[in-house]
Protein backbone atom coordinates (compact mmCIF):
# COMPACT_ATOMS: atom_id res chain seq x y z
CA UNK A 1 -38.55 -10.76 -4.64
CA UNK A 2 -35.71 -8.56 -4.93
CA UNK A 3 -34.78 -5.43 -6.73
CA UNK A 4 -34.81 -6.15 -11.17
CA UNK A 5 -31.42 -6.57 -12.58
CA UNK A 6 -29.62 -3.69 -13.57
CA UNK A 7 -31.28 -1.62 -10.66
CA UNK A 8 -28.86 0.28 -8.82
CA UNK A 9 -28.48 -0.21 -5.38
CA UNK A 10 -29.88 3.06 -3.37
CA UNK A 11 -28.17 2.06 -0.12
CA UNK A 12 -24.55 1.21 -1.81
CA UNK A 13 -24.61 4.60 -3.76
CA UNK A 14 -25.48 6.91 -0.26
CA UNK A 15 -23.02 5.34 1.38
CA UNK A 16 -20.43 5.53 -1.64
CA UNK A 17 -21.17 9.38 -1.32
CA UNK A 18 -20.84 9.96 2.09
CA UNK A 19 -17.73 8.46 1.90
CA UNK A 20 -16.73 10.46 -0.83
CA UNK A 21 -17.11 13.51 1.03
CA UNK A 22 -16.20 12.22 4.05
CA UNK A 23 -12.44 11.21 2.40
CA UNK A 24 -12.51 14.78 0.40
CA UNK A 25 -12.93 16.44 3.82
CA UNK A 26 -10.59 14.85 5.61
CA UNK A 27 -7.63 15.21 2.92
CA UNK A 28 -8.39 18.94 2.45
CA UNK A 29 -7.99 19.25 6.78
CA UNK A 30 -4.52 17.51 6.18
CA UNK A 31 -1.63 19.61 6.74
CA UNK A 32 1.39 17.35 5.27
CA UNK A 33 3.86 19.82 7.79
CA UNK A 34 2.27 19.22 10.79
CA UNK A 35 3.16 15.57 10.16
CA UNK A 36 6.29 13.70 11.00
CA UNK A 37 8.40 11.64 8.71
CA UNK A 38 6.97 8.43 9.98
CA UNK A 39 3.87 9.79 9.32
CA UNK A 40 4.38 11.17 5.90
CA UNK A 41 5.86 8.23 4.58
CA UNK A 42 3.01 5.90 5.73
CA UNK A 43 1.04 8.37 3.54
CA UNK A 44 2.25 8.03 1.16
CA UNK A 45 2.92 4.76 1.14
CA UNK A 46 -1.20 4.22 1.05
CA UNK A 47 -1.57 7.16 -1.52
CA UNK A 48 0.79 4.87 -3.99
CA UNK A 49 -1.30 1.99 -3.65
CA UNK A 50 -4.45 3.85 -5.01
CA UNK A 51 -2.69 5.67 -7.86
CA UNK A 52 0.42 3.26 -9.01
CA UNK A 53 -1.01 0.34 -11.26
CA UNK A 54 0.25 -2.90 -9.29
CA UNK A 55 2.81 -4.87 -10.74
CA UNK A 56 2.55 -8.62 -12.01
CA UNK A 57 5.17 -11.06 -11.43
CA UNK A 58 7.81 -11.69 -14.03
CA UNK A 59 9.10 -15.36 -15.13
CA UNK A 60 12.82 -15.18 -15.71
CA UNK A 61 13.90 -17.83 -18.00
CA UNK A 62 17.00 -18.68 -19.88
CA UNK A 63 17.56 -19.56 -23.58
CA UNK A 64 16.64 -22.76 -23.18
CA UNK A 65 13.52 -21.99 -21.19
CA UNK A 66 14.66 -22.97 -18.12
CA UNK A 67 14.21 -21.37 -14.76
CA UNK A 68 18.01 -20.47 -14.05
CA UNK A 69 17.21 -18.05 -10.85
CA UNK A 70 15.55 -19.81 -7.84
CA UNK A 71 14.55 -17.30 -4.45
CA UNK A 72 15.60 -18.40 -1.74
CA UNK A 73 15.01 -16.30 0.76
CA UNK A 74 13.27 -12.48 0.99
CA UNK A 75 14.42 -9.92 3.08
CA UNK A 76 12.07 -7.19 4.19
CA UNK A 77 13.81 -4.34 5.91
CA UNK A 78 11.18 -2.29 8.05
CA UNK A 79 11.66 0.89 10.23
CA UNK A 80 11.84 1.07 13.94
CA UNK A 81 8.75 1.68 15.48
CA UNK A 82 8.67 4.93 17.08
CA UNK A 83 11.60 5.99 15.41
CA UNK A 84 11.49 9.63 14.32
CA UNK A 85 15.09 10.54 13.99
CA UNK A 86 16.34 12.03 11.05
CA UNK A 87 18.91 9.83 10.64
CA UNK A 88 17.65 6.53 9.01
CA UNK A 89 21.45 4.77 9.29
CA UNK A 90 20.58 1.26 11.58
CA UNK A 91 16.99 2.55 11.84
CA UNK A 92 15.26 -0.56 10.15
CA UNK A 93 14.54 -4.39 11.30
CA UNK A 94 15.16 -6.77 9.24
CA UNK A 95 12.67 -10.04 8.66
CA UNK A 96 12.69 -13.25 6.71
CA UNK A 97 9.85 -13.43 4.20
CA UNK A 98 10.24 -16.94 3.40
CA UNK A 99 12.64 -18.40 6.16
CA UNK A 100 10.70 -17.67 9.28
């Protein structure tokens, strides 16, 4: 016999709370100026994903409800790895999405 429905679970909420103060703690320590520009945009890169609402795909069609674009391929254009020059000009890779 388990815990009665609607019970909430002790364990889940410590943790949840330890974690909360943990993460407060550890943003509050951060000094954005003591990081590079790597680093800064990797932050906020993961910042974005917890405040912008995600997108949903869109279906392009054409008056007569046809599909008139097809993808063919997706490039994704990354930067260098340990690459902190200020000049981003032929700093990225780029990679197939689709064609690999």
């Amino acid at each position: 016999m388990g815990r009665t429905a609607g019970t909430p679970n002790k364990i889940t909420n410590a943790v949840k709370g330890r974690l909360e103060s943990l993460i407060d703690s550890l943003v509050s320590s951060l000094d954005i100026n003591d990081l590079n520009h790597n680093q800064r945009i990797k932050l906020l890169l993961i910042a974005l994903q917890y405040t912008l609402p995600r997108l949903q795909a869109m279906v392009v069609k054409d008056e007569t409800g046809n599909h008139p674009f097809i993808v063919e391929d997706i490039v994704i254009h990354t930067r260098k790895e340990n690459s902190d020059e200020p000049e981003w000009k032929d700093n990225f890779e780029s990679h197939s999405a689709l064609n690999n």
